[in-house]
PDB file of N, CA and C in Angstrom:
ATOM      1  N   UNK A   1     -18.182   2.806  -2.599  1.00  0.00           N
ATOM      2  CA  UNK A   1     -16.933   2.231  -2.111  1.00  0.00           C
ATOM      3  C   UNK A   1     -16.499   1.119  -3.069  1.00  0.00           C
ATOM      4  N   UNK A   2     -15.196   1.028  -3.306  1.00  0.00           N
ATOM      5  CA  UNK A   2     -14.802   0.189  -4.225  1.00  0.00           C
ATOM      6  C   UNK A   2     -14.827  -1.351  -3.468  1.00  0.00           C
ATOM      7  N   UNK A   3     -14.731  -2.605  -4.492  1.00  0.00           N
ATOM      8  CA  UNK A   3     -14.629  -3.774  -3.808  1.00  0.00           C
ATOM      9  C   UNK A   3     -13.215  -3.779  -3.548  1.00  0.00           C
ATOM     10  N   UNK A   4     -13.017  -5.426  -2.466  1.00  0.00           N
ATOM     11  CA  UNK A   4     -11.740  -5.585  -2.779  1.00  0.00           C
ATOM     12  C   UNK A   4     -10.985  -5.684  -3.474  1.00  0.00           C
ATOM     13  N   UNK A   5     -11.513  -6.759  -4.651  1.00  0.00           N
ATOM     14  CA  UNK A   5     -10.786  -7.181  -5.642  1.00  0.00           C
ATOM     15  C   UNK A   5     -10.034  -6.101  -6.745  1.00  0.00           C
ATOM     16  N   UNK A   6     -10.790  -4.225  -6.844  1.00  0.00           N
ATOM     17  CA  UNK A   6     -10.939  -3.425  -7.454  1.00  0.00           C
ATOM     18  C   UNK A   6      -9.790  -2.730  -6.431  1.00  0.00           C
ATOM     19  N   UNK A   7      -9.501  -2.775  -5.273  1.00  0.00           N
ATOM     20  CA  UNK A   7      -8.766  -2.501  -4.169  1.00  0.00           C
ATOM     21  C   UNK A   7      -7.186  -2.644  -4.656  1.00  0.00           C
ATOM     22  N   UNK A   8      -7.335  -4.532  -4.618  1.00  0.00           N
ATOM     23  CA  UNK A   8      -6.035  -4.946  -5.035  1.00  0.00           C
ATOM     24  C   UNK A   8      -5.307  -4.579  -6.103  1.00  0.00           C
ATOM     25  N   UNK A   9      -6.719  -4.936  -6.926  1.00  0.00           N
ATOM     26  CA  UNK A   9      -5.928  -4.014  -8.786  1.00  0.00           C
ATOM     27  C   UNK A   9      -4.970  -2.942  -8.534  1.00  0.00           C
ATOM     28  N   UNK A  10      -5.574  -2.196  -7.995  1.00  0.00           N
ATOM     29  CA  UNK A  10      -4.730  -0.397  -8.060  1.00  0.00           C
ATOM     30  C   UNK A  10      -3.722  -1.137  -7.270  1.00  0.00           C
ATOM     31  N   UNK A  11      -3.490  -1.822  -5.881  1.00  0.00           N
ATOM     32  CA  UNK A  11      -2.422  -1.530  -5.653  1.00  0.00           C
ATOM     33  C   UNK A  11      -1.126  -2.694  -6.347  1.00  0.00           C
ATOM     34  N   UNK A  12      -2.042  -3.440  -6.981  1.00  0.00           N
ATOM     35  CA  UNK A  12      -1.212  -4.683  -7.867  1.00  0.00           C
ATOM     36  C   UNK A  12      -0.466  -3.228  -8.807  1.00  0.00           C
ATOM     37  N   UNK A  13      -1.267  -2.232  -9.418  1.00  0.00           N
ATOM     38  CA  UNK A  13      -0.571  -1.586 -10.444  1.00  0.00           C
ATOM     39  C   UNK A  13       0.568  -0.337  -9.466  1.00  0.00           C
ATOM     40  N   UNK A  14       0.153  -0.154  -8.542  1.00  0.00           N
ATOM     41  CA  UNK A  14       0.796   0.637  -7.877  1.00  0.00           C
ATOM     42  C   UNK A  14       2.491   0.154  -7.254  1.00  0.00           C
ATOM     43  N   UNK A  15       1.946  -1.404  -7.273  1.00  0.00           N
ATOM     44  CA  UNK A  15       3.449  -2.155  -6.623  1.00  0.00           C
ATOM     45  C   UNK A  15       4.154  -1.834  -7.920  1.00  0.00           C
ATOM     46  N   UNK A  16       3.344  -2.462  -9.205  1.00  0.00           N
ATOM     47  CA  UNK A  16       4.616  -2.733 -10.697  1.00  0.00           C
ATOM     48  C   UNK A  16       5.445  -1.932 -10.877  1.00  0.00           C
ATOM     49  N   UNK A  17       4.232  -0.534 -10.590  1.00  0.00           N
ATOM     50  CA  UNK A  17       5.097   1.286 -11.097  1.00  0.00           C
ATOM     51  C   UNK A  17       6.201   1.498  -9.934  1.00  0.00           C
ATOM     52  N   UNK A  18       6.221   1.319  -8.646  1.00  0.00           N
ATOM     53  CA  UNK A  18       7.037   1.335  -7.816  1.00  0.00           C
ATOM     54  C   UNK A  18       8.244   0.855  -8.035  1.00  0.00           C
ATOM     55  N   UNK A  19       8.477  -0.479  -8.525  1.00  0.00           N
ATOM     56  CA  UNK A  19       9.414  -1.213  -9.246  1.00  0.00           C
ATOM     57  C   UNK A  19      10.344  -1.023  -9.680  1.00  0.00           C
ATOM     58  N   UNK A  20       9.327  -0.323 -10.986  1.00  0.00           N
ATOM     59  CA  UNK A  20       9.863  -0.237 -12.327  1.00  0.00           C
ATOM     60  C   UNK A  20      10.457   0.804 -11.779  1.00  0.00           C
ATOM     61  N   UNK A  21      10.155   2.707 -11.057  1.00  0.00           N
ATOM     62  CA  UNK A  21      10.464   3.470 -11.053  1.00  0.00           C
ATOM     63  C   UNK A  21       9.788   4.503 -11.548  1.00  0.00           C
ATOM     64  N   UNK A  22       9.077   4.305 -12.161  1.00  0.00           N
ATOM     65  CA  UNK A  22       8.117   5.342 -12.888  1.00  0.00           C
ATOM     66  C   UNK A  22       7.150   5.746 -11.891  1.00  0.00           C
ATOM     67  N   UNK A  23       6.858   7.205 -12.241  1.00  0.00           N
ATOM     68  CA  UNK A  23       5.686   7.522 -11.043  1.00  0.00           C
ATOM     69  C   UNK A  23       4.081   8.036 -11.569  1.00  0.00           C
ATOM     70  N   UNK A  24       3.944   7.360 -12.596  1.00  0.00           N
ATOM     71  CA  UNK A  24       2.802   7.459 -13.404  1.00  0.00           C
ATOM     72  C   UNK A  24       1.818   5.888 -13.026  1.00  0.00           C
ATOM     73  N   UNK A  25       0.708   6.096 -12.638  1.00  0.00           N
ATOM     74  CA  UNK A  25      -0.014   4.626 -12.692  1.00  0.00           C
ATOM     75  C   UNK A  25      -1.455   5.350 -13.423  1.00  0.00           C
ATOM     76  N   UNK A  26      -1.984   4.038 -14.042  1.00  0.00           N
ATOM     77  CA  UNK A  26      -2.878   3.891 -15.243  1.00  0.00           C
ATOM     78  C   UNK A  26      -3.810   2.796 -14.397  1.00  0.00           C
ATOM     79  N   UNK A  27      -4.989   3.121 -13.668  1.00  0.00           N
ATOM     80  CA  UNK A  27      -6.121   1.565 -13.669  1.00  0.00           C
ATOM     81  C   UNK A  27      -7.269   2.110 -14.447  1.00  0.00           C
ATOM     82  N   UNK A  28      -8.163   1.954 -14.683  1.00  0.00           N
ATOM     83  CA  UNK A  28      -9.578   1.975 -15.137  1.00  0.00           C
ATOM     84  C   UNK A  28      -9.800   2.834 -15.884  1.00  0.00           C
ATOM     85  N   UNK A  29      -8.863   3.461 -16.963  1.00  0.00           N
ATOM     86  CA  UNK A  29      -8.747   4.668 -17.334  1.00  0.00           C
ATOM     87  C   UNK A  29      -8.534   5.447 -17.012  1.00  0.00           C
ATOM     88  N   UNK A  30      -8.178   5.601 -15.542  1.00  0.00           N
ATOM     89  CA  UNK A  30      -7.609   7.032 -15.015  1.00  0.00           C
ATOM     90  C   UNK A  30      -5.900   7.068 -14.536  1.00  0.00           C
ATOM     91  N   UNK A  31      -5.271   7.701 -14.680  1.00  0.00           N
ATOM     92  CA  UNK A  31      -4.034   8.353 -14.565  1.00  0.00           C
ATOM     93  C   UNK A  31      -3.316   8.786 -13.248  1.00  0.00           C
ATOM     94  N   UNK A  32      -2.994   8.735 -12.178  1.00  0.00           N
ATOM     95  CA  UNK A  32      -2.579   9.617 -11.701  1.00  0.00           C
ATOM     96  C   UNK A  32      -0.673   9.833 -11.170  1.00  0.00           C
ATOM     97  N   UNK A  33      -0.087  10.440 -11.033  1.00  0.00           N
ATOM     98  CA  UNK A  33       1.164  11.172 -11.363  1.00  0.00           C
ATOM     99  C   UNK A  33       1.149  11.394  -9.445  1.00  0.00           C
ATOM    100  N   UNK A  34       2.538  10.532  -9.314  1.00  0.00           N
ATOM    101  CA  UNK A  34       2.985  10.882  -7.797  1.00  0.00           C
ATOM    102  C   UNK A  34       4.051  11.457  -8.554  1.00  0.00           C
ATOM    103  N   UNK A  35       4.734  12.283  -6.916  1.00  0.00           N
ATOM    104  CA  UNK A  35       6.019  13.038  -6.855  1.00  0.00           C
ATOM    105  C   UNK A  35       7.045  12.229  -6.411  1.00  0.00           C
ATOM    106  N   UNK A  36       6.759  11.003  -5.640  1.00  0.00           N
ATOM    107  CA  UNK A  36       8.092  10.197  -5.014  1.00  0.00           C
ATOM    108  C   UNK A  36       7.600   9.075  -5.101  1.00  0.00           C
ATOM    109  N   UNK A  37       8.698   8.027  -4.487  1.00  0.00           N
ATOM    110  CA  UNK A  37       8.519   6.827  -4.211  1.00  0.00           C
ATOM    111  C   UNK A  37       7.795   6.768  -2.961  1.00  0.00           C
ATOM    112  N   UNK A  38       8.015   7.850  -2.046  1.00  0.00           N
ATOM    113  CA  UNK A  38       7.494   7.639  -0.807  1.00  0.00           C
ATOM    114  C   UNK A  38       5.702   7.986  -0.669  1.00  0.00           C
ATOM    115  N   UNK A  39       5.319   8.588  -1.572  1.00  0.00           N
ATOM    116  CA  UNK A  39       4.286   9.050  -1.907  1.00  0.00           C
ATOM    117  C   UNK A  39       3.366   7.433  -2.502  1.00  0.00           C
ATOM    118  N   UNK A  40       4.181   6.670  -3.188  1.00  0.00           N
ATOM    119  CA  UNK A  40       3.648   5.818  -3.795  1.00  0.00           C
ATOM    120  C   UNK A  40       3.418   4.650  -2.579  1.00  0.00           C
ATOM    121  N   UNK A  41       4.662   4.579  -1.396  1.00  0.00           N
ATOM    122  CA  UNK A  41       4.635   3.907  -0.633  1.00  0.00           C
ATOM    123  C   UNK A  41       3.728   4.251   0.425  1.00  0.00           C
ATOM    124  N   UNK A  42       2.885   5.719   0.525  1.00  0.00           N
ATOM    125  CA  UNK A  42       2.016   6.367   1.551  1.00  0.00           C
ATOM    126  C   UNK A  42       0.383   5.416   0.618  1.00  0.00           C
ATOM    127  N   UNK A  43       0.836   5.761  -0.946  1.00  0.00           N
ATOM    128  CA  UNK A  43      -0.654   5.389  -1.089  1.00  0.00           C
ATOM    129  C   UNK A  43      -0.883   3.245  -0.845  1.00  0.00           C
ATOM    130  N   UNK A  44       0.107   2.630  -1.053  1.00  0.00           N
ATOM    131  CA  UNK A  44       0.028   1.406  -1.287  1.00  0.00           C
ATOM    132  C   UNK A  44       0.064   1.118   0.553  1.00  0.00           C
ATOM    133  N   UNK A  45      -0.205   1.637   1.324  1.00  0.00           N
ATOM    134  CA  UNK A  45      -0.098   1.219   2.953  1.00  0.00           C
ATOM    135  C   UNK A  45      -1.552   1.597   2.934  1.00  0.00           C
ATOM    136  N   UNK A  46      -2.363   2.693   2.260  1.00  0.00           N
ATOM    137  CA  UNK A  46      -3.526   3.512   2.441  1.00  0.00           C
ATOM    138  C   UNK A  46      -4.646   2.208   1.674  1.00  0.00           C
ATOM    139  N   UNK A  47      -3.982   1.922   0.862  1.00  0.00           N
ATOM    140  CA  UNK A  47      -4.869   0.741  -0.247  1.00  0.00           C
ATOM    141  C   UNK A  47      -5.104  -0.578   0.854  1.00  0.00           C
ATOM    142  N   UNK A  48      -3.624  -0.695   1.499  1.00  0.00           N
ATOM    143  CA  UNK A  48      -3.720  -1.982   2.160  1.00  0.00           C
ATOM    144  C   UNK A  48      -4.754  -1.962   3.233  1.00  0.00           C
ATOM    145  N   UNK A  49      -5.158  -0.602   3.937  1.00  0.00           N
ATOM    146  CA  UNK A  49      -5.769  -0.509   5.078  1.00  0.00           C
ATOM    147  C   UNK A  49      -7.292  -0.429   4.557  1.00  0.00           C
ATOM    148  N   UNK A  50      -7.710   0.007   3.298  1.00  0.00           N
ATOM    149  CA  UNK A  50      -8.966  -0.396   2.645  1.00  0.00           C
ATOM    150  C   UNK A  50      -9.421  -1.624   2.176  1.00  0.00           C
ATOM    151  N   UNK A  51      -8.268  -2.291   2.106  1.00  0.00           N
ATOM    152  CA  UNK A  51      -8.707  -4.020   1.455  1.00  0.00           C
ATOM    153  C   UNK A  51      -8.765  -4.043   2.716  1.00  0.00           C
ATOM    154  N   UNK A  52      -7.835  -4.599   3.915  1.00  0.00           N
ATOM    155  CA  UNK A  52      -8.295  -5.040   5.021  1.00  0.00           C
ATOM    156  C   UNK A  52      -9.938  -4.917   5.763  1.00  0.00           C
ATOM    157  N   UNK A  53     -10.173  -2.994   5.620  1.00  0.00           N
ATOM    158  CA  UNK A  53     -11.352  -3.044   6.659  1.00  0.00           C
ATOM    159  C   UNK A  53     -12.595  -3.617   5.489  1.00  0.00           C
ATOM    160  N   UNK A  54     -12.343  -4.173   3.895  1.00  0.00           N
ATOM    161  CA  UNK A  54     -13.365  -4.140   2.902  1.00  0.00           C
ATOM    162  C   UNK A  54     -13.384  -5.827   3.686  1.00  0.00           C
ATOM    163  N   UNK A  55     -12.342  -6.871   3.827  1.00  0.00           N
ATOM    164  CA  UNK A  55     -12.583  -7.810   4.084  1.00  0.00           C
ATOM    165  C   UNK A  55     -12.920  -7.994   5.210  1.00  0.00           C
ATOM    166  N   UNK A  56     -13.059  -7.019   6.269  1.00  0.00           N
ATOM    167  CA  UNK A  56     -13.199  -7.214   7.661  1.00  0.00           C
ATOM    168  C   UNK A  56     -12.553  -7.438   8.712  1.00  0.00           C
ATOM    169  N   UNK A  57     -11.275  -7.171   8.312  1.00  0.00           N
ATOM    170  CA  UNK A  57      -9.945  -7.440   9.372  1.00  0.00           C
ATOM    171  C   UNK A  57      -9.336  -6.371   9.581  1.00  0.00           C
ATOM    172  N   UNK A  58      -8.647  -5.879  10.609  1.00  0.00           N
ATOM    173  CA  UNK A  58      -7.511  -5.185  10.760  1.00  0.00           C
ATOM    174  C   UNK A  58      -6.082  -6.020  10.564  1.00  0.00           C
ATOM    175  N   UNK A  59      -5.213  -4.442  10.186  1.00  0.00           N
ATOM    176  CA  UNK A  59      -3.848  -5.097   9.983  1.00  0.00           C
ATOM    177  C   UNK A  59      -3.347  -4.556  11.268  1.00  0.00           C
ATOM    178  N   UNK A  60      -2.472  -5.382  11.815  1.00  0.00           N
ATOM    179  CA  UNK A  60      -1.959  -5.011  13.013  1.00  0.00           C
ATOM    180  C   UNK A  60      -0.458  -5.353  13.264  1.00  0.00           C
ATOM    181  N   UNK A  61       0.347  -4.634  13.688  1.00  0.00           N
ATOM    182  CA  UNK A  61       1.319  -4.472  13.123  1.00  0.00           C
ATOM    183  C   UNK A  61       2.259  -3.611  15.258  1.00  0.00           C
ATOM    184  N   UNK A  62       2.985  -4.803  15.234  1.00  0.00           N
ATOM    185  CA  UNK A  62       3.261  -4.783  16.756  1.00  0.00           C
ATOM    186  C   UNK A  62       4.936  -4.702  16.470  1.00  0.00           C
ATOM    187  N   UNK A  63       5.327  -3.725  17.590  1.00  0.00           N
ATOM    188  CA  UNK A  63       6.776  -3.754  17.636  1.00  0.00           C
ATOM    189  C   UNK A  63       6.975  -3.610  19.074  1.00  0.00           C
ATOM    190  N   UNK A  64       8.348  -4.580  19.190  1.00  0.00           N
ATOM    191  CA  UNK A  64       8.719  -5.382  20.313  1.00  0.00           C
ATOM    192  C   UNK A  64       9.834  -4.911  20.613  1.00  0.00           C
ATOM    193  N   UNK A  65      10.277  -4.376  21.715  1.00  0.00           N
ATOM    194  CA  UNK A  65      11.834  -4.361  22.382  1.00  0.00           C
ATOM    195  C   UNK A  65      12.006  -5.057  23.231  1.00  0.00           C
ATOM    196  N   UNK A  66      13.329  -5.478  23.576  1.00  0.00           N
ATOM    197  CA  UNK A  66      13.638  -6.520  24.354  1.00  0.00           C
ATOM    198  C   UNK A  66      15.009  -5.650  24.720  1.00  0.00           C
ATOM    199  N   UNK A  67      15.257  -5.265  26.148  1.00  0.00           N
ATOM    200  CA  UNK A  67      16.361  -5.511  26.536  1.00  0.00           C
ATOM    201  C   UNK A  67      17.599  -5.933  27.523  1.00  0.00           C
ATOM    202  N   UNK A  68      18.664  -6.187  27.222  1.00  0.00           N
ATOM    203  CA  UNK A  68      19.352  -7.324  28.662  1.00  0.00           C
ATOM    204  C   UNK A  68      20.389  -6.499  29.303  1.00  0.00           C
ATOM    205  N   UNK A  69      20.771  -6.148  30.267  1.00  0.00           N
ATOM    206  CA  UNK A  69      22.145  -5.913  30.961  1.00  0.00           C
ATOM    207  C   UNK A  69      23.424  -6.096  30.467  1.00  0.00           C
ATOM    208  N   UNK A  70      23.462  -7.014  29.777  1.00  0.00           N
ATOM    209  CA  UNK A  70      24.404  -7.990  29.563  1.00  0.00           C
ATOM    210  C   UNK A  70      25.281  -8.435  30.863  1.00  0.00           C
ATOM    211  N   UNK A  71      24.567  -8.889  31.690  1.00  0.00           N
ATOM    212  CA  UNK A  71      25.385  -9.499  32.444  1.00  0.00           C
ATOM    213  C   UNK A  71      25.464 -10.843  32.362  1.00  0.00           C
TER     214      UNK A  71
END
Protein backbone atom coordinates (compact mmCIF):
# COMPACT_ATOMS: atom_id res chain seq x y z
CA UNK A 1 0.00 0.00 0.00
CA UNK A 2 1.28 3.28 -0.88
CA UNK A 3 1.98 6.06 1.89
CA UNK A 4 0.23 9.15 2.16
CA UNK A 5 2.58 11.44 1.18
CA UNK A 6 3.07 9.06 -2.21
CA UNK A 7 -0.96 9.36 -2.18
CA UNK A 8 -0.89 13.12 -2.43
CA UNK A 9 1.88 13.22 -5.13
CA UNK A 10 -0.34 11.44 -7.76
CA UNK A 11 -3.13 13.41 -6.91
CA UNK A 12 -1.00 16.83 -6.63
CA UNK A 13 -0.08 15.60 -10.41
CA UNK A 14 -3.50 14.57 -11.21
CA UNK A 15 -5.04 18.13 -10.05
CA UNK A 16 -2.09 20.08 -12.46
CA UNK A 17 -3.14 17.71 -15.60
CA UNK A 18 -6.81 18.45 -14.87
CA UNK A 19 -6.07 22.13 -15.17
CA UNK A 20 -4.03 22.33 -17.71
CA UNK A 21 -6.43 19.96 -19.80
CA UNK A 22 -4.31 17.35 -20.82
CA UNK A 23 -5.25 13.82 -20.02
CA UNK A 24 -1.88 12.26 -19.76
CA UNK A 25 -0.27 12.11 -16.04
CA UNK A 26 3.44 11.07 -15.44
CA UNK A 27 4.40 10.11 -11.37
CA UNK A 28 7.19 7.67 -10.65
CA UNK A 29 7.82 6.79 -14.05
CA UNK A 30 4.68 5.54 -14.96
CA UNK A 31 2.18 7.05 -17.45
CA UNK A 32 -1.25 6.69 -17.50
CA UNK A 33 -3.81 8.18 -20.29
CA UNK A 34 -7.56 9.02 -19.11
CA UNK A 35 -10.44 9.49 -21.61
CA UNK A 36 -12.16 12.58 -19.80
CA UNK A 37 -12.07 15.06 -17.35
CA UNK A 38 -14.60 13.17 -15.52
CA UNK A 39 -12.52 10.14 -15.40
CA UNK A 40 -9.74 12.26 -13.93
CA UNK A 41 -12.28 13.71 -11.47
CA UNK A 42 -13.49 9.78 -10.58
CA UNK A 43 -9.73 9.06 -9.97
CA UNK A 44 -8.77 12.32 -7.77
CA UNK A 45 -12.14 11.60 -5.30
CA UNK A 46 -10.69 7.70 -5.33
CA UNK A 47 -7.03 9.16 -4.24
CA UNK A 48 -8.80 11.41 -1.73
CA UNK A 49 -10.62 8.43 -0.08
CA UNK A 50 -7.08 6.55 0.19
CA UNK A 51 -5.19 9.44 1.83
CA UNK A 52 -8.04 9.80 4.21
CA UNK A 53 -8.45 5.98 5.35
CA UNK A 54 -4.06 6.00 5.09
CA UNK A 55 -4.37 8.87 7.77
CA UNK A 56 -7.18 7.39 9.62
CA UNK A 57 -10.13 9.52 9.01
CA UNK A 58 -13.11 9.42 7.00
CA UNK A 59 -14.29 12.07 4.62
CA UNK A 60 -17.73 12.79 5.22
CA UNK A 61 -19.59 14.70 3.23
CA UNK A 62 -23.44 15.62 4.39
CA UNK A 63 -26.19 17.22 2.36
CA UNK A 64 -28.88 19.23 3.88
CA UNK A 65 -32.40 20.34 2.71
CA UNK A 66 -34.30 22.74 4.27
CA UNK A 67 -37.72 23.56 3.37
CA UNK A 68 -40.42 26.53 4.17
CA UNK A 69 -44.08 27.10 3.03
CA UNK A 70 -43.45 30.37 2.49
CA UNK A 71 -45.87 31.58 4.54
Amino acid sequence: MATAAELRARRDALTAQRSSGVARVSYDGKTVDYRSVAEIDRAIDALDREIAAAEGRRIVRQVRVTTAKGL
